[in-house]
Protein backbone atom coordinates (compact mmCIF):
# COMPACT_ATOMS: atom_id res chain seq x y z
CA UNK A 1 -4.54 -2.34 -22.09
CA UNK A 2 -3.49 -2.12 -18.37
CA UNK A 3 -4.36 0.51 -16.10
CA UNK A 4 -1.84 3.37 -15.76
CA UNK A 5 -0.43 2.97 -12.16
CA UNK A 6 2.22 6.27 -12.40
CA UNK A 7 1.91 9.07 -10.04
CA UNK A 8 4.08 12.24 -9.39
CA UNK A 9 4.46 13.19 -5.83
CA UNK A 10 6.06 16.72 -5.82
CA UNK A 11 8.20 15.75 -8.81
CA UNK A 12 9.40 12.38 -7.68
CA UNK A 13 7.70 10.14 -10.92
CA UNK A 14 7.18 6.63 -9.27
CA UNK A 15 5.73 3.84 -11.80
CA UNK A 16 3.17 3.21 -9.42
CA UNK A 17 1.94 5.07 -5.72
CA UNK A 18 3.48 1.98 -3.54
CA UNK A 19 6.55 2.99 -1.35
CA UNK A 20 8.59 1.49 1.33
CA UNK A 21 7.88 3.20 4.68
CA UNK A 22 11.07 4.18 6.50
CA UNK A 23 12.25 1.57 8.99
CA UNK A 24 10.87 -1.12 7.92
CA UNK A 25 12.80 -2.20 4.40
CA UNK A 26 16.49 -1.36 5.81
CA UNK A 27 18.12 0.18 2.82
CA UNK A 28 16.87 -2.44 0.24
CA UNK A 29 19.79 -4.89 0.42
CA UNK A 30 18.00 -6.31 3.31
CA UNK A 31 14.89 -7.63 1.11
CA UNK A 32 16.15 -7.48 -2.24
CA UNK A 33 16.22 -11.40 -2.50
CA UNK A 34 12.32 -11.29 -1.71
CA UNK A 35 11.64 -8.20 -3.97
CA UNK A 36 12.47 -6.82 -7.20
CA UNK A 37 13.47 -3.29 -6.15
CA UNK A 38 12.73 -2.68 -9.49
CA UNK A 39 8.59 -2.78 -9.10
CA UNK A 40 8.53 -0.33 -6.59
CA UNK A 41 6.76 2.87 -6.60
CA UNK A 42 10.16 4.25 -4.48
CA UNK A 43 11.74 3.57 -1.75
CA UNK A 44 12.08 5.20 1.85
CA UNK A 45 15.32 4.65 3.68
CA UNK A 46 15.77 3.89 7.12
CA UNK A 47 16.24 7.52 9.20
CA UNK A 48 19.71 8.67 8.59
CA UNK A 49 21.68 10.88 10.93
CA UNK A 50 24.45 13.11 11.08
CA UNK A 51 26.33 10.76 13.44
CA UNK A 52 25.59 7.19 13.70
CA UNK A 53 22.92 6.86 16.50
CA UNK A 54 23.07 3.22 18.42
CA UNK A 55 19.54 2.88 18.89
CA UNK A 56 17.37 2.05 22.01
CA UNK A 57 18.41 -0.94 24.62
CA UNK A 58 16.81 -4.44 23.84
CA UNK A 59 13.97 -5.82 24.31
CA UNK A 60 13.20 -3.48 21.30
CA UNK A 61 9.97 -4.78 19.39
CA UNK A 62 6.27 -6.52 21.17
CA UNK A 63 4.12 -8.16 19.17
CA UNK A 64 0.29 -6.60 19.81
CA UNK A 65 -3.42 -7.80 19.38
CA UNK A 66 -3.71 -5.82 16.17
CA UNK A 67 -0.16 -4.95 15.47
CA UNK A 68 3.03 -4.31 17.25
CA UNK A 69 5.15 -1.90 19.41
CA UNK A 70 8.62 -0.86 18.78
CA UNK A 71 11.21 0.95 19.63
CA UNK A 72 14.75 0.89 17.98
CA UNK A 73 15.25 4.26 18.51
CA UNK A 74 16.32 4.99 14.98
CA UNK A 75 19.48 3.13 14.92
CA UNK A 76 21.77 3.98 11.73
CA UNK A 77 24.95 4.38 11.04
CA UNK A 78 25.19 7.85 10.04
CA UNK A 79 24.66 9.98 6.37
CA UNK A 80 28.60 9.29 5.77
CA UNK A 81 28.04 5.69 5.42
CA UNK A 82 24.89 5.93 3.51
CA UNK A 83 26.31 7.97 0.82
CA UNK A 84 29.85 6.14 0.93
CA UNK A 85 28.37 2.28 1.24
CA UNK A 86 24.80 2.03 0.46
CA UNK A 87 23.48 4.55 -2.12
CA UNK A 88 26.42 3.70 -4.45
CA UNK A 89 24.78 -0.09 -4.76
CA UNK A 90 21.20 1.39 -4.75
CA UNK A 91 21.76 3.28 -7.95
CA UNK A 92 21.32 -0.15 -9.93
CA UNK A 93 18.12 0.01 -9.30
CA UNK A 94 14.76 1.28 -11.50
CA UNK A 95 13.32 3.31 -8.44
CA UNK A 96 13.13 6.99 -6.76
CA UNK A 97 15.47 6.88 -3.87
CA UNK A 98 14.15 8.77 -0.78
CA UNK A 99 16.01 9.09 2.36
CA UNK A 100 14.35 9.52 5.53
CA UNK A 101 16.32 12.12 7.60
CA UNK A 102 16.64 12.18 11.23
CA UNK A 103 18.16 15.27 13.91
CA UNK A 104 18.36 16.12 17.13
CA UNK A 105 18.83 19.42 16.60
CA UNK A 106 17.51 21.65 13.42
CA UNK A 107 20.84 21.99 12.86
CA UNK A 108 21.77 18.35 12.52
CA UNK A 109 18.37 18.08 10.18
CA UNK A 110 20.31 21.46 7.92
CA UNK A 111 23.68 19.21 7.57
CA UNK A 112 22.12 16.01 6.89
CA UNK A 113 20.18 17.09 4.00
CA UNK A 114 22.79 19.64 2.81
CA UNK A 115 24.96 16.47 2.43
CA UNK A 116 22.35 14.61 0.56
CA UNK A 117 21.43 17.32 -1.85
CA UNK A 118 25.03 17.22 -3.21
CA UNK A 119 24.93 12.81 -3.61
CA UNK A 120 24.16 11.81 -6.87
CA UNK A 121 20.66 9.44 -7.53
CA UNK A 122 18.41 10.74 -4.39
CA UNK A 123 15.24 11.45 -5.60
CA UNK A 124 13.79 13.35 -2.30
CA UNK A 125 14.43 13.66 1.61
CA UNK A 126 11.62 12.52 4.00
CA UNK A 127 12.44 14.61 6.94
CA UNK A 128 10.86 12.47 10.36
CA UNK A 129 9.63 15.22 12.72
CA UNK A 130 7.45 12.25 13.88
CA UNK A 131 9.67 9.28 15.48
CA UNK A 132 8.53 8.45 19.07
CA UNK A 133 11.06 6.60 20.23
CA UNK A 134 14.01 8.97 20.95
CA UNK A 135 14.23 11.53 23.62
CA UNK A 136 15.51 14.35 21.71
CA UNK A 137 14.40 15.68 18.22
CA UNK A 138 11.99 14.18 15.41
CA UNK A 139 8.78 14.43 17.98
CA UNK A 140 9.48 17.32 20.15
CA UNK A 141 9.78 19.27 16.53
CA UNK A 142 7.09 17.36 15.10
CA UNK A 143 3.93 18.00 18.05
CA UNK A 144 4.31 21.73 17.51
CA UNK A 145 3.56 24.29 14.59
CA UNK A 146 6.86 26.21 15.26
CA UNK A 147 9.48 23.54 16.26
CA UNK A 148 7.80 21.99 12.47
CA UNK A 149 8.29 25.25 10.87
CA UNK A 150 11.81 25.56 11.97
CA UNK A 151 13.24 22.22 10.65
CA UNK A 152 11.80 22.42 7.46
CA UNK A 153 12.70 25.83 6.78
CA UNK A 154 15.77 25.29 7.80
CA UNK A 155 15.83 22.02 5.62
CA UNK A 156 14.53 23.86 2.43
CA UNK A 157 17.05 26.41 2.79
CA UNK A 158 19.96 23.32 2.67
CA UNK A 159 18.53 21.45 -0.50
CA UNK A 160 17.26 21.80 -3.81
CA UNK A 161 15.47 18.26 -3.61
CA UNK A 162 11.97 17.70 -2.49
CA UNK A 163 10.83 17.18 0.79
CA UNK A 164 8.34 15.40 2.20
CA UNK A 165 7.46 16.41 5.74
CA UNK A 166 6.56 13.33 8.02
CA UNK A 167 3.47 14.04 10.52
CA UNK A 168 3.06 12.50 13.81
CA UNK A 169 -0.55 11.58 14.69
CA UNK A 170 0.35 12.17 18.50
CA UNK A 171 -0.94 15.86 18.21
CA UNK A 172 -4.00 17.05 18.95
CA UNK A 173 -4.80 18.99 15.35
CA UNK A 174 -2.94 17.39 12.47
CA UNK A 175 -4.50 19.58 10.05
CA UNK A 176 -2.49 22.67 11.53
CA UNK A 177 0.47 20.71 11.78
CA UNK A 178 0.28 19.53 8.20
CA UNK A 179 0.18 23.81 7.29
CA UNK A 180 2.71 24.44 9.00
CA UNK A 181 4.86 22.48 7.67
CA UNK A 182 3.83 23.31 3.72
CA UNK A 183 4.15 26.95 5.04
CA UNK A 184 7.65 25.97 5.94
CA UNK A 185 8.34 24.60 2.21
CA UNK A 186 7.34 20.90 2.52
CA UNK A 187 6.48 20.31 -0.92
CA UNK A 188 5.05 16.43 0.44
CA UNK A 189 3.47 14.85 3.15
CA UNK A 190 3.78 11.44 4.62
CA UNK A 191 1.17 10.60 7.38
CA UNK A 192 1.02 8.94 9.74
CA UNK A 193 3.90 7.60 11.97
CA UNK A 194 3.60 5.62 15.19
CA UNK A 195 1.01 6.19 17.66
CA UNK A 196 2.74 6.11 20.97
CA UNK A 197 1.95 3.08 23.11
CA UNK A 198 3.20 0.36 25.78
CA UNK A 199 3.22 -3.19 26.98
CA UNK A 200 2.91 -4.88 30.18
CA UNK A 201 3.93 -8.69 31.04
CA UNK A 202 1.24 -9.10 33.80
CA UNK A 203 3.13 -12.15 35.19
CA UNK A 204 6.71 -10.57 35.52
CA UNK A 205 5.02 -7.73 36.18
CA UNK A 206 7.34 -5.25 34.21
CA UNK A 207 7.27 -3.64 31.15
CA UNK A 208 7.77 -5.86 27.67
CA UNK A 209 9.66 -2.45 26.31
CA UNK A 210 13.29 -1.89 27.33
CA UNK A 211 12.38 1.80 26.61
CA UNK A 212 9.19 1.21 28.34
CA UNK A 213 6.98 3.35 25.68
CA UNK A 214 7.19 2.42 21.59
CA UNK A 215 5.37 3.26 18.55
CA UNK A 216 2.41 1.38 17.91
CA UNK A 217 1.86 0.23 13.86
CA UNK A 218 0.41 -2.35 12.33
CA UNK A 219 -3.99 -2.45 11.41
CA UNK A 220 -4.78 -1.35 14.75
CA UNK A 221 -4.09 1.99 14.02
CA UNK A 222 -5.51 1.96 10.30
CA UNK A 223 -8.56 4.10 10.95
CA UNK A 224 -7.02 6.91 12.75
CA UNK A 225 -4.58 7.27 9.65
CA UNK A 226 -7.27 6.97 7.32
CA UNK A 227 -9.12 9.96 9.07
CA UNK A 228 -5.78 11.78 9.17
CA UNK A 229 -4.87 11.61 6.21
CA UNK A 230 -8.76 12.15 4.86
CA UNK A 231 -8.75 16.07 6.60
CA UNK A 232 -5.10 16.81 5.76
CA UNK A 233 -5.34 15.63 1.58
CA UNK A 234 -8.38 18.91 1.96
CA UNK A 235 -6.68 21.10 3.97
CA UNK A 236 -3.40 21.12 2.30
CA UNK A 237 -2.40 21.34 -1.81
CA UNK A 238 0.43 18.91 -1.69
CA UNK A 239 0.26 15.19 -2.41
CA UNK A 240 -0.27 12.99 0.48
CA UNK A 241 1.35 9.69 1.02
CA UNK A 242 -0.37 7.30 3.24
CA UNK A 243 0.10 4.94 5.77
CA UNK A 244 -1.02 3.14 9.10
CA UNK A 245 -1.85 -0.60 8.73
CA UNK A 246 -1.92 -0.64 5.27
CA UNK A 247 -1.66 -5.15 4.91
CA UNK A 248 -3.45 -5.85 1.60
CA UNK A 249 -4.39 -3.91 -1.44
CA UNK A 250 -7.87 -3.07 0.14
CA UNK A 251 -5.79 -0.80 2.46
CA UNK A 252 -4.22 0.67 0.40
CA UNK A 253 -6.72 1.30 -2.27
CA UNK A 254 -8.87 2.99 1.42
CA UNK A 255 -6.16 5.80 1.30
CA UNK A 256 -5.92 6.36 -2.33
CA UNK A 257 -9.67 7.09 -2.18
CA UNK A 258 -9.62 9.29 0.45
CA UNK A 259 -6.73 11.41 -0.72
CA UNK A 260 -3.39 9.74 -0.48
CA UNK A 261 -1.73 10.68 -4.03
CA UNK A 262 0.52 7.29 -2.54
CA UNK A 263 0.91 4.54 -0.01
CA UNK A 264 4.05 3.51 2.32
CA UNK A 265 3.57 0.01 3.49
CA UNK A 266 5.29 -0.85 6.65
CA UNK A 267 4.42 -3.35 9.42
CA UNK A 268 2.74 -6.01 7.06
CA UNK A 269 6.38 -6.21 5.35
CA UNK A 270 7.51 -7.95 9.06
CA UNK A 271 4.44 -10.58 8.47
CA UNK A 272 5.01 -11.29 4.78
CA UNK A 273 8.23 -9.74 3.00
CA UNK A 274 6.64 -9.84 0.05
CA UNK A 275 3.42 -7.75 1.15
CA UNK A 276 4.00 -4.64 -1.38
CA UNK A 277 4.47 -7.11 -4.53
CA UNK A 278 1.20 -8.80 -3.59
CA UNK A 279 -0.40 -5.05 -2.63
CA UNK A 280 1.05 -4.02 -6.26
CA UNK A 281 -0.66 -6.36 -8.00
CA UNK A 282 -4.27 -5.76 -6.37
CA UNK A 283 -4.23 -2.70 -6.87
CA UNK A 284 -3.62 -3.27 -10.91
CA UNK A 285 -6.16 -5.83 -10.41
CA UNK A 286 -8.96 -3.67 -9.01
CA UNK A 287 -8.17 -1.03 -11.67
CA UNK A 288 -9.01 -3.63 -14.25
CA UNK A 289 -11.85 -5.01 -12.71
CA UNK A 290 -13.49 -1.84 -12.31
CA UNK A 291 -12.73 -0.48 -15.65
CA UNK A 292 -10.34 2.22 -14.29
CA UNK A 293 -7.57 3.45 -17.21
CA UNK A 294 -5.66 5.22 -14.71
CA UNK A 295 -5.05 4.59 -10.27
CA UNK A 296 -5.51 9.00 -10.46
CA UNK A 297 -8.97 7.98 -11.01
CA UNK A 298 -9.51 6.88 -7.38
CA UNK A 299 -7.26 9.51 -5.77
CA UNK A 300 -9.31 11.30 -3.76
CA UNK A 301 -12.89 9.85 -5.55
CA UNK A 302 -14.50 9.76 -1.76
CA UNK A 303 -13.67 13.46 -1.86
CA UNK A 304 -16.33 14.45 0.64
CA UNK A 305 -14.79 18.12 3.04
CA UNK A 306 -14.22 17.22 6.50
């Protein structure tokens, strides 16, 4: 008999704890020749605003030692066309929709989501607090307790739909952002999101960013999530969703055992489209192999207190 791979992350029943992370699957029709939306655990949305936003000037993305940088600047074309053009063709599919929201204001984050709540077939709202690469909003709400208190309160007073807070890891105590925002009425978390970073051509002497700073993904960073998300799945009593360099099912398997409840793969999707099929399988694999009947066996099995 196989393992059983289903989880339940604040309500949202996925057939198994392996998500899209926001940003880096477009909204599915991008991929959906490489990958059977079907076998996913859910998937995350690109950040949606109110208004479309036209993202950050080009040269937009660097390639890294250990990863990469970006900064697109959360480039959409506003909660109007999602719910008019893409979630109507997403509703064919066998998977918990979750749509990463985006604001500049708490306001903006209030009308997005109130709009969302009333679309039919969205499973839960992944409000960014977190995104790096804009100069107003997700961040500068994200790096404090009370600008984090104040969109998500003001988010949980718009819908009736989960939400899953994302955290930024470019704060100095995650664990008292990650209260804050379940204080607020996150009934999730996602963790983590870029760590800010640049890039420097030596020989041109400039900048390789057009935005000069981006967020920096990809296994570099795969520790510092892993500890993250470690003290925050003890501090907090909400499921966790991982993620931060998660390339093969090793990763990801790392963050189930220290807490995650789920994994979001992002940058290894860029290296091989069809990373979270492959990251699927191994984890069904190493169930098997070790004799496991269910993947909520290893959630949090390293459960040593920070």
């Amino acid at each position: 008999m196989k393992p059983n791979l289903s989880v339940d992350i604040a309500g949202i029943r996925m057939k198994n704890p392996v998500m899209t992370a926001s940003g880096t699957f477009g909204f599915g029709k991008e991929l959906c020749d490489l990958v059977d939306l079907n076998n996913l655990g859910a998937l995350v949305t690109k950040g949606t605003s109110l208004e479309p936003w036209p993202g950050n000037p080009y040269p937009r993305t660097v390639e890294t030692a250990a990863g990469m940088l970006n900064a697109i600047g959360l480039q959409n074309e506003g909660v109007y066309s999602f719910v008019n053009e893409k979630l109507p063709w997403l509703r064919q599919f066998n998977m918990p929709i979750i749509v990463n929201v985006v604001g500049k204001t708490v306001e903006e984050y209030a009308e997005v989501s109130r709009i969302l709540d009333e679309a039919e077939g969205i499973a839960g709202l992944e409000i960014n607090i977190s995104c790096p690469n804009i100069k107003e909003g997700c961040i500068t709400f994200g790096c404090s307790t009370r600008g984090t208190s104040s969109v998500i309160r003001a988010v949980r007073e718009a819908t009736r739909l989960p939400i899953i807070a994302k955290l930024s890891p470019n704060v100095s105590d995650i664990v008292e952002i990650a209260r804050a925002a379940v204080d607020a009425g996150a009934d999730a978390l996602s963790l983590i999101n870029t760590l800010l970073g640049l890039a420097v051509d030596p020989w041109k002497r400039e900048f390789k960013l057009a935005n000069i700073t981006g967020g920096l993904s990809g296994p570099a960073i795969k520790p510092i999530a892993l500890r993250m998300v470690w003290e925050v799945s003890h501090a907090v009593e909400v499921p966790v969703i991982g993620m931060g360099g998660i390339m093969t099912a090793a990763d990801a398997i790392e963050f189930l055992l220290v807490g995650a409840s789920a994994v979001a793969i992002g940058t290894a999707t860029f290296v091989n489209p069809c990373a979270i099929n492959d990251i699927i399988d191994g984890l069904e694999r190493y169930l098997e192999q070790y004799r496991f009947g269910d993947v909520k066996e290893i959630i949090g099995a390293m459960n040593t207190a920070p």
